[in-house]
PDB file of N, CA and C in Angstrom:
ATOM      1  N   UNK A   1      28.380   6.695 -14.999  1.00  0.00           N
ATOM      2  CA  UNK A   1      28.506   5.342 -14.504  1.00  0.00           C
ATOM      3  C   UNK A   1      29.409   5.344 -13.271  1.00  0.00           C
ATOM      4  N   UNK A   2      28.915   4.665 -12.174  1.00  0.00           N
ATOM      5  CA  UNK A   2      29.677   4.251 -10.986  1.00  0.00           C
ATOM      6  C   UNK A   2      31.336   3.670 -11.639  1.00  0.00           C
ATOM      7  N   UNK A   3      32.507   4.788 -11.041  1.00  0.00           N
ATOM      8  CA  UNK A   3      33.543   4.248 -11.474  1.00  0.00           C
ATOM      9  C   UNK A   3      34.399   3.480  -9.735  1.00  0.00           C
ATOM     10  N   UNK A   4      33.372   3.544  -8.598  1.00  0.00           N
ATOM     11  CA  UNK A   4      34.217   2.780  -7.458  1.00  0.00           C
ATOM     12  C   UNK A   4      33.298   1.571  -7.168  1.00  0.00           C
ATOM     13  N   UNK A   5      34.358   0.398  -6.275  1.00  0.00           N
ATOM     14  CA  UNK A   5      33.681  -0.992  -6.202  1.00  0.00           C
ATOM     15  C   UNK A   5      32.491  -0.238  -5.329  1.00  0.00           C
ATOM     16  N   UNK A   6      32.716   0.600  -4.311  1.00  0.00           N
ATOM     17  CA  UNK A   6      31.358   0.940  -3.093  1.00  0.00           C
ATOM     18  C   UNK A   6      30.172   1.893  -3.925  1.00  0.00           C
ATOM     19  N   UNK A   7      30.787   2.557  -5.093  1.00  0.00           N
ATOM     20  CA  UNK A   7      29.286   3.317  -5.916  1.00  0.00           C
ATOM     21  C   UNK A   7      28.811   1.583  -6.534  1.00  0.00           C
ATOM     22  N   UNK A   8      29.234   0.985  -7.322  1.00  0.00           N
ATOM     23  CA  UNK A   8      28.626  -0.186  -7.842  1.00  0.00           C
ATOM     24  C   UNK A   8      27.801  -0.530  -6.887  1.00  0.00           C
ATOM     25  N   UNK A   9      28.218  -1.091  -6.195  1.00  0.00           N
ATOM     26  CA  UNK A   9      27.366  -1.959  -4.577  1.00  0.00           C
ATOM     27  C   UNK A   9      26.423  -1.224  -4.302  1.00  0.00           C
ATOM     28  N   UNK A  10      26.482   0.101  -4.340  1.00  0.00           N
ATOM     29  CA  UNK A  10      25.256   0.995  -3.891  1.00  0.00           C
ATOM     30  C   UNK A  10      23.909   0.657  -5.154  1.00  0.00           C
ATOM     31  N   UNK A  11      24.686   1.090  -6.312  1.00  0.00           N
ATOM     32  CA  UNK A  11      23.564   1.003  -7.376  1.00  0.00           C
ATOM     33  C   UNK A  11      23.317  -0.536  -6.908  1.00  0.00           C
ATOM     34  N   UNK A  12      23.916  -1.722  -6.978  1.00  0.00           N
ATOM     35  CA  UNK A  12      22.897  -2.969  -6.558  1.00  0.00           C
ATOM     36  C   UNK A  12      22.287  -3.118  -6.015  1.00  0.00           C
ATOM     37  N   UNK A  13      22.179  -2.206  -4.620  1.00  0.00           N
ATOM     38  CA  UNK A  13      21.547  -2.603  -3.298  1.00  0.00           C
ATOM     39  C   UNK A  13      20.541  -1.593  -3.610  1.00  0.00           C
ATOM     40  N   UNK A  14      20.680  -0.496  -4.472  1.00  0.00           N
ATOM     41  CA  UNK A  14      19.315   0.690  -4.736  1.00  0.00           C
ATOM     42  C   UNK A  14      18.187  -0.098  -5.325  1.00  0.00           C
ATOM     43  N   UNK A  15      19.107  -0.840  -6.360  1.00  0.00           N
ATOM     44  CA  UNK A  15      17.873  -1.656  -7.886  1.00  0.00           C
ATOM     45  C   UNK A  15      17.028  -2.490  -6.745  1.00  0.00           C
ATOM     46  N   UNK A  16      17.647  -3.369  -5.845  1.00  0.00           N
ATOM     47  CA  UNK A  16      16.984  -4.637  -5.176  1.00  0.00           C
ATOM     48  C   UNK A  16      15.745  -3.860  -4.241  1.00  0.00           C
ATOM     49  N   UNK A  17      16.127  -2.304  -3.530  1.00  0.00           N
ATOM     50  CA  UNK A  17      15.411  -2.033  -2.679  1.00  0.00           C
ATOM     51  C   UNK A  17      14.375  -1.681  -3.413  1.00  0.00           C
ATOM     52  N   UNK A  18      14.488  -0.870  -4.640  1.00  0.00           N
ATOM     53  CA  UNK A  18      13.437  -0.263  -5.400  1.00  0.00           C
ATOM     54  C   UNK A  18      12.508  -1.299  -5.852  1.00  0.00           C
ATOM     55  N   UNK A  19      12.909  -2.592  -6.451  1.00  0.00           N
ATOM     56  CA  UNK A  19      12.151  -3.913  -6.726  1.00  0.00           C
ATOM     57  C   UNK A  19      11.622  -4.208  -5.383  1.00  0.00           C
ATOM     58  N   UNK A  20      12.074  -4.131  -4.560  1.00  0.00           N
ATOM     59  CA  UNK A  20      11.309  -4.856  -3.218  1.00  0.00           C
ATOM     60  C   UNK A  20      10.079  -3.832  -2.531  1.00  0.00           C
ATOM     61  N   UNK A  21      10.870  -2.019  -2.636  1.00  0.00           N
ATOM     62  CA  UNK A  21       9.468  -1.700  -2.321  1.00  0.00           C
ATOM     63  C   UNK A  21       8.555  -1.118  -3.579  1.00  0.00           C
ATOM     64  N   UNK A  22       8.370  -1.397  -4.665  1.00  0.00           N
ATOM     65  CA  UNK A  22       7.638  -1.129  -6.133  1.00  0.00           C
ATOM     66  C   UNK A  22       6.482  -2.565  -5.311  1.00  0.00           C
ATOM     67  N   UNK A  23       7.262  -3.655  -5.431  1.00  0.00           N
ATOM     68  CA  UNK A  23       6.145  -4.847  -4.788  1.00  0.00           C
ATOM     69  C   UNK A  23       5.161  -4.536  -3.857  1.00  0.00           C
ATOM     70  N   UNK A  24       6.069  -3.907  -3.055  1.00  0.00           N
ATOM     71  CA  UNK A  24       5.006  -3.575  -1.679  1.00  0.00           C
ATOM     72  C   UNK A  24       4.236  -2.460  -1.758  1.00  0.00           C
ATOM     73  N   UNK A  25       4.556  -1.670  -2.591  1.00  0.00           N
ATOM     74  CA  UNK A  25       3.224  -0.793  -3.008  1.00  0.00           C
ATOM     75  C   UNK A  25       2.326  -0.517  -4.112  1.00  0.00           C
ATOM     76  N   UNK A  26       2.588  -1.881  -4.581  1.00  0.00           N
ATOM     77  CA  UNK A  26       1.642  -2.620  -5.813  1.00  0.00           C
ATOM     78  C   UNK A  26       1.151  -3.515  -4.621  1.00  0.00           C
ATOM     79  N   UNK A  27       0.727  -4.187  -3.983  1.00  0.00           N
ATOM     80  CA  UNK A  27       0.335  -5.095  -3.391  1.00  0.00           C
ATOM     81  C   UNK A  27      -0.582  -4.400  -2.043  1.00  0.00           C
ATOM     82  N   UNK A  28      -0.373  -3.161  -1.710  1.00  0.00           N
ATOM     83  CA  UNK A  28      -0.932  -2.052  -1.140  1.00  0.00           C
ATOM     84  C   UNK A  28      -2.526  -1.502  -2.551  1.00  0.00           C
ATOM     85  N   UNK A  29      -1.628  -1.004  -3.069  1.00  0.00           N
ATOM     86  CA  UNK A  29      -3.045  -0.619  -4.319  1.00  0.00           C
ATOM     87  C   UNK A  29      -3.605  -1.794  -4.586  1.00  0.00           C
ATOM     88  N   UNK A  30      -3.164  -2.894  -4.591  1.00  0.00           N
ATOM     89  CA  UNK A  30      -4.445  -4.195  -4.882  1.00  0.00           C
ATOM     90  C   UNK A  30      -5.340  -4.592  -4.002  1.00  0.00           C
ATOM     91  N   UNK A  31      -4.829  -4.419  -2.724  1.00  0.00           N
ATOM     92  CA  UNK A  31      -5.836  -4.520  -1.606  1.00  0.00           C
ATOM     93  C   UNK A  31      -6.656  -3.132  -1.308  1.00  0.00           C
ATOM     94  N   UNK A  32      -6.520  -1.762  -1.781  1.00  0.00           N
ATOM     95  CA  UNK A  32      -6.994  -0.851  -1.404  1.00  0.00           C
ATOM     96  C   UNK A  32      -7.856  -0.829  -3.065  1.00  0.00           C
ATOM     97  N   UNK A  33      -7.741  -1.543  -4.017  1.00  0.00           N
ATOM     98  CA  UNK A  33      -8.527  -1.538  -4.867  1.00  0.00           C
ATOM     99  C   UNK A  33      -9.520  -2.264  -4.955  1.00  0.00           C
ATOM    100  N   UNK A  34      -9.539  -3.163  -4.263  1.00  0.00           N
ATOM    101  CA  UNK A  34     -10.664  -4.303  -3.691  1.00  0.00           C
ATOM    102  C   UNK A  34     -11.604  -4.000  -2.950  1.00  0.00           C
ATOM    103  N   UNK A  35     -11.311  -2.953  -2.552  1.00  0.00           N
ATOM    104  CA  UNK A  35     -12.097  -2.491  -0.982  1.00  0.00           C
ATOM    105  C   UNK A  35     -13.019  -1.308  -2.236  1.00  0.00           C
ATOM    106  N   UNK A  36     -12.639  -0.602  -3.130  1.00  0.00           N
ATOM    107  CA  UNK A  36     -12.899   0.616  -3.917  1.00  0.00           C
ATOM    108  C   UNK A  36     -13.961  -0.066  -4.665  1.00  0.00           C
ATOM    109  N   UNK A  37     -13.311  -1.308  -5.450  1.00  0.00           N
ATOM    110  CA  UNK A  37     -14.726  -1.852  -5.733  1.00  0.00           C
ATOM    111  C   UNK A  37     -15.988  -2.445  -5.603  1.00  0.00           C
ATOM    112  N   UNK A  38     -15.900  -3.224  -4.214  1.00  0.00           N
ATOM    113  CA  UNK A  38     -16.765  -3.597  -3.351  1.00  0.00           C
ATOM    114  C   UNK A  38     -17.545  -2.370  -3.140  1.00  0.00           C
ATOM    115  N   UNK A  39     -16.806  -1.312  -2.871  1.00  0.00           N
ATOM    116  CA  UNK A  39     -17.576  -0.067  -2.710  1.00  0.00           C
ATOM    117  C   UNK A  39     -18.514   0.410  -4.065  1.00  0.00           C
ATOM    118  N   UNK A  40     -18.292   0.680  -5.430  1.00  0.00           N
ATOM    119  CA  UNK A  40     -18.474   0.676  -6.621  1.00  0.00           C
ATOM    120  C   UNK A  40     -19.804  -0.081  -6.669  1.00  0.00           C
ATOM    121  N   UNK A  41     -19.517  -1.544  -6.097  1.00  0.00           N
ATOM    122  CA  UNK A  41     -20.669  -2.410  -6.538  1.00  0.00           C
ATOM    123  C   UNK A  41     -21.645  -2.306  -5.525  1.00  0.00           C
ATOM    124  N   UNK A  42     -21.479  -1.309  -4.600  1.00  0.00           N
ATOM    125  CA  UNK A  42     -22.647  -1.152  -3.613  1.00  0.00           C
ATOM    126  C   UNK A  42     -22.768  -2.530  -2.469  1.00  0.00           C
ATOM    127  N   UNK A  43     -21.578  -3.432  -2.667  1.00  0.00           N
ATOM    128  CA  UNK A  43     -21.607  -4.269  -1.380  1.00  0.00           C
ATOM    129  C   UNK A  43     -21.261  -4.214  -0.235  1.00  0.00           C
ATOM    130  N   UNK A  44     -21.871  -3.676   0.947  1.00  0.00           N
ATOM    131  CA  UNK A  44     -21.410  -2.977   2.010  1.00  0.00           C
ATOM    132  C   UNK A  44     -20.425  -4.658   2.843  1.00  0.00           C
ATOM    133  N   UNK A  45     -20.885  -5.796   2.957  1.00  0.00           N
ATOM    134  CA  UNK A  45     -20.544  -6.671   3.260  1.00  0.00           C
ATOM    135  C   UNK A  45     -18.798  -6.861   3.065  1.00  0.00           C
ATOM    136  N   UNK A  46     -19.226  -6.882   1.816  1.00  0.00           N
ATOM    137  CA  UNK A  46     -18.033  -7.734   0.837  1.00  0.00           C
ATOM    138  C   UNK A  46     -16.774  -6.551   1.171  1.00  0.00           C
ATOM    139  N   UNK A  47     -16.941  -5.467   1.486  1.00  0.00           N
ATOM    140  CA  UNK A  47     -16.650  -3.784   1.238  1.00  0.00           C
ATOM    141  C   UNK A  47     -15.141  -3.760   2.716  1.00  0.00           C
ATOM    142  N   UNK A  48     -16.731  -4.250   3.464  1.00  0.00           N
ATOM    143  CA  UNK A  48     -15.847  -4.387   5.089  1.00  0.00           C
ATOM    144  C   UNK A  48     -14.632  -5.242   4.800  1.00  0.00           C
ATOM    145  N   UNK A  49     -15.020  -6.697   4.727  1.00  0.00           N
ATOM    146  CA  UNK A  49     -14.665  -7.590   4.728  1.00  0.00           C
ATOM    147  C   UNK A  49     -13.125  -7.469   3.991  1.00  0.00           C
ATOM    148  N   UNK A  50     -13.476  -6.476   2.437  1.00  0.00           N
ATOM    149  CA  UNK A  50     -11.873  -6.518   1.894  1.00  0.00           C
ATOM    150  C   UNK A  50     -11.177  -5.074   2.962  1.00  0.00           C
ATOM    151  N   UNK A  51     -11.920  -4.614   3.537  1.00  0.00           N
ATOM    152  CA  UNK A  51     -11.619  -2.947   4.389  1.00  0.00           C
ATOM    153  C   UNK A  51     -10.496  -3.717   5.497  1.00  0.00           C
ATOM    154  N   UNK A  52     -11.290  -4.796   6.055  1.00  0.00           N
ATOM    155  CA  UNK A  52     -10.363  -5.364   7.228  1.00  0.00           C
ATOM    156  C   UNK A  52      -9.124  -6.438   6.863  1.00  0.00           C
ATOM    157  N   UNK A  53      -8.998  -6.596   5.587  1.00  0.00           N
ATOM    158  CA  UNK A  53      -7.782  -7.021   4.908  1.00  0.00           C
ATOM    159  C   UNK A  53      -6.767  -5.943   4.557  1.00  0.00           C
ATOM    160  N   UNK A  54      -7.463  -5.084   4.071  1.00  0.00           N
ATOM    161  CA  UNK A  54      -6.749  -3.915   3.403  1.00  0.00           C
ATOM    162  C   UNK A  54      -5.833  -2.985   4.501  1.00  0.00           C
ATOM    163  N   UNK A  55      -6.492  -3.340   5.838  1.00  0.00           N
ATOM    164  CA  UNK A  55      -6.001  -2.279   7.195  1.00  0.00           C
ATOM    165  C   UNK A  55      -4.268  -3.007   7.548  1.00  0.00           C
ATOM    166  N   UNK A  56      -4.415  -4.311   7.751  1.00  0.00           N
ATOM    167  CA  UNK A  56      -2.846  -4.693   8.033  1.00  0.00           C
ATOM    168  C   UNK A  56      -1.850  -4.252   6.779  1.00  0.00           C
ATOM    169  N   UNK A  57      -2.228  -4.419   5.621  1.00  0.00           N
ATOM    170  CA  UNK A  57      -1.525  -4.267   4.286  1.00  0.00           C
ATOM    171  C   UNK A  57      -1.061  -2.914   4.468  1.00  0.00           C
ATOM    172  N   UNK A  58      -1.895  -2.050   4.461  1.00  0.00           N
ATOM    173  CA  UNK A  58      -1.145  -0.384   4.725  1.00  0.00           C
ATOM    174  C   UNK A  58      -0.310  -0.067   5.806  1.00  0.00           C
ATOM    175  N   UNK A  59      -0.869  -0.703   7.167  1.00  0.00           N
ATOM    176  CA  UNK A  59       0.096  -0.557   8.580  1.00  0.00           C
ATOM    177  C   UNK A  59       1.629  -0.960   8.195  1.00  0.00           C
ATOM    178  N   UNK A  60       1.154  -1.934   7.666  1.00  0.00           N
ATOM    179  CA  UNK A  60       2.608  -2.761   7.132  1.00  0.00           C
ATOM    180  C   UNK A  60       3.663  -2.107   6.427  1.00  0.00           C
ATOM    181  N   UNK A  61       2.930  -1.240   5.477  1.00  0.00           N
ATOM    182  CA  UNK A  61       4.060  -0.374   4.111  1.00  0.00           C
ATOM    183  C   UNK A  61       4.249   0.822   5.575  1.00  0.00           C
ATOM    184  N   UNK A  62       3.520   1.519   6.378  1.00  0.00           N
ATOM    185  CA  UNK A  62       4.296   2.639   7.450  1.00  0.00           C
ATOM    186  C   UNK A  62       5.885   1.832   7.624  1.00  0.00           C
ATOM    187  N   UNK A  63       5.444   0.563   8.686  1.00  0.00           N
ATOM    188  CA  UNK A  63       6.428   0.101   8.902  1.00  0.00           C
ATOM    189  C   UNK A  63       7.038  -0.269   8.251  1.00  0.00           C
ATOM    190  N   UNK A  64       7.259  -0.784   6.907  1.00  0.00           N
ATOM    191  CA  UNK A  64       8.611  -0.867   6.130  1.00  0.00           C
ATOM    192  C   UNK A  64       9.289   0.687   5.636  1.00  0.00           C
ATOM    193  N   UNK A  65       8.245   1.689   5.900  1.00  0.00           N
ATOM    194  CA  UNK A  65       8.789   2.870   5.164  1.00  0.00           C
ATOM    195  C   UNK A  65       8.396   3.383   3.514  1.00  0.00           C
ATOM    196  N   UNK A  66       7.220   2.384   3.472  1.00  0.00           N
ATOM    197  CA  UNK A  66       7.165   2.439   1.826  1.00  0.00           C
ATOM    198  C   UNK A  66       5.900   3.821   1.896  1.00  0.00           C
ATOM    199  N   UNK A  67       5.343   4.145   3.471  1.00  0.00           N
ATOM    200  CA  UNK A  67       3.997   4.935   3.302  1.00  0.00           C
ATOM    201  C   UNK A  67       4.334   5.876   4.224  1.00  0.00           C
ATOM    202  N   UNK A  68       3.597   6.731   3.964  1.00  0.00           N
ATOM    203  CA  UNK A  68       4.061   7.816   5.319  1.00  0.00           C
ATOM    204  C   UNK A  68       2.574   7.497   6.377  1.00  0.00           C
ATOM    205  N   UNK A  69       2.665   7.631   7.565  1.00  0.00           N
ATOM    206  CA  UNK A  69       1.474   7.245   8.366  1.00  0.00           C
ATOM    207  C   UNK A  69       0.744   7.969   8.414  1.00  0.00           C
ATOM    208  N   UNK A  70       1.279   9.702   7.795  1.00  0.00           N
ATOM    209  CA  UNK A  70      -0.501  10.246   8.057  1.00  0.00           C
ATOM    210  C   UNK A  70      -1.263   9.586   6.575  1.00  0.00           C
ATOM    211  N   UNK A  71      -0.297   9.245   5.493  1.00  0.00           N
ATOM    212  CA  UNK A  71      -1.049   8.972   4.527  1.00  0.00           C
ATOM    213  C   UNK A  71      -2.126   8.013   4.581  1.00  0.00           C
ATOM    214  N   UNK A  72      -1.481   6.853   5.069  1.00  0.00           N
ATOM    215  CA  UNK A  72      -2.388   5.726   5.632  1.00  0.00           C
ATOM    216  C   UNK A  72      -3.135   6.143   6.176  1.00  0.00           C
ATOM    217  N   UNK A  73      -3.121   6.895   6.911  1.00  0.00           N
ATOM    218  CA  UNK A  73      -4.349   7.243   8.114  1.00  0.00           C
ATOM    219  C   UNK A  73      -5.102   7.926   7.281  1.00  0.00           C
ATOM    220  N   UNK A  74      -5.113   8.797   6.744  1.00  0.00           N
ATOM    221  CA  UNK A  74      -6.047   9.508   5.398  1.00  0.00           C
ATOM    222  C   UNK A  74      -6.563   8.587   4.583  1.00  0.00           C
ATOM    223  N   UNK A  75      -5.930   7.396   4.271  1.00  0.00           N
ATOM    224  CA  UNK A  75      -6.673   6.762   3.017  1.00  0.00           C
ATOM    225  C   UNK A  75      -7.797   5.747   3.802  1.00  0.00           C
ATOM    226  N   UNK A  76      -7.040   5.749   4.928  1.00  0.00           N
ATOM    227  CA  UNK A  76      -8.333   4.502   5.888  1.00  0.00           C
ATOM    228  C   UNK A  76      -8.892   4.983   6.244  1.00  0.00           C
ATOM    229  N   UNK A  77      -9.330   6.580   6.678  1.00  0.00           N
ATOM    230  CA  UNK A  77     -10.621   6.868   6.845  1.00  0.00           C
ATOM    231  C   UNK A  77     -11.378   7.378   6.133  1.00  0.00           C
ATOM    232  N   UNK A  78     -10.684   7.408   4.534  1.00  0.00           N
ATOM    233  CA  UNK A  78     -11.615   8.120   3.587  1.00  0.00           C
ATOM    234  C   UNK A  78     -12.344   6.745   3.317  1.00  0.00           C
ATOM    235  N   UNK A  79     -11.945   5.905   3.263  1.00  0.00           N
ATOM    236  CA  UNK A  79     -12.582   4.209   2.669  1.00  0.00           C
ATOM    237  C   UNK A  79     -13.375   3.920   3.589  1.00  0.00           C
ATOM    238  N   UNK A  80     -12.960   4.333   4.797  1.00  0.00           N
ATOM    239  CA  UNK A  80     -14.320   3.822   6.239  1.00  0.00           C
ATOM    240  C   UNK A  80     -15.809   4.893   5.678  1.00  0.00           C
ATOM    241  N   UNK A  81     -15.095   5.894   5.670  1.00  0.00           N
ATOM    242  CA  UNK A  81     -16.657   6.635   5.413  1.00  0.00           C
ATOM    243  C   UNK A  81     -17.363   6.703   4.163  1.00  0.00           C
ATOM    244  N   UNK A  82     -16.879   5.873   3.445  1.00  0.00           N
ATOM    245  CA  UNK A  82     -17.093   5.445   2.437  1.00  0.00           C
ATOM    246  C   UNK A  82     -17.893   4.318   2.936  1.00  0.00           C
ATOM    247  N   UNK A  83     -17.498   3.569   3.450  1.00  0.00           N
ATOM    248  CA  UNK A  83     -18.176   2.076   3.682  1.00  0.00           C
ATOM    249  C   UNK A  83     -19.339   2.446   4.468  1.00  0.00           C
ATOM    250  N   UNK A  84     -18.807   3.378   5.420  1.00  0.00           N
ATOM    251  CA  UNK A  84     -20.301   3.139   6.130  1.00  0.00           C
ATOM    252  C   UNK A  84     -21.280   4.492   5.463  1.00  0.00           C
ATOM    253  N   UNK A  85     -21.016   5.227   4.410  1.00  0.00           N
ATOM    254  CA  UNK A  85     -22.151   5.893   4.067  1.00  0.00           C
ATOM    255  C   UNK A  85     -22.441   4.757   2.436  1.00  0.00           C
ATOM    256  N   UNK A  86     -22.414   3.831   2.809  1.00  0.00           N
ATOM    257  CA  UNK A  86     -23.234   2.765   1.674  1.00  0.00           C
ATOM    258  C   UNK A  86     -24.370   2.347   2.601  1.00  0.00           C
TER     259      UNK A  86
END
């Protein structure tokens, strides 16, 4: 257990960051799961449509730090060629 006031403060400010980015990369897999099933159900439409929602949502976690950018960049073009070989 944190026995100084500045280890305490740290563990608070760890718990809040870990809650804040756990959100943001649950909210990343919900939009990249939308796009997976559109794909699933063979709707090339519906597919795009959640693809071009799903593209700001990932840019977004680079820039907070919650993603690494080649990852993003790997997962958006495995889902593009996905979409367009439907």
């Amino acid at each position: 257990m944190a026995s100084h006031k500045s280890a305490e403060k740290r563990i608070r400010q760890i718990a809040k960051r870990t809650a804040i980015n756990r959100a943001r990369v649950s909210r990343v897999r919900t939009f990249v799961k939308k796009v997976e099933t559109a794909i699933a159900n063979g709707d090339k439409a519906a597919a795009q449509d959640a693809f071009q929602l799903a593209q700001p949502e990932l840019h977004r976690a680079i820039t907070k730090g919650v993603l690494h950018k080649n990852t993003v960049s790997r997962k958006l073009s495995r889902l593009a060629a996905r979409i367009n070989a439907l």
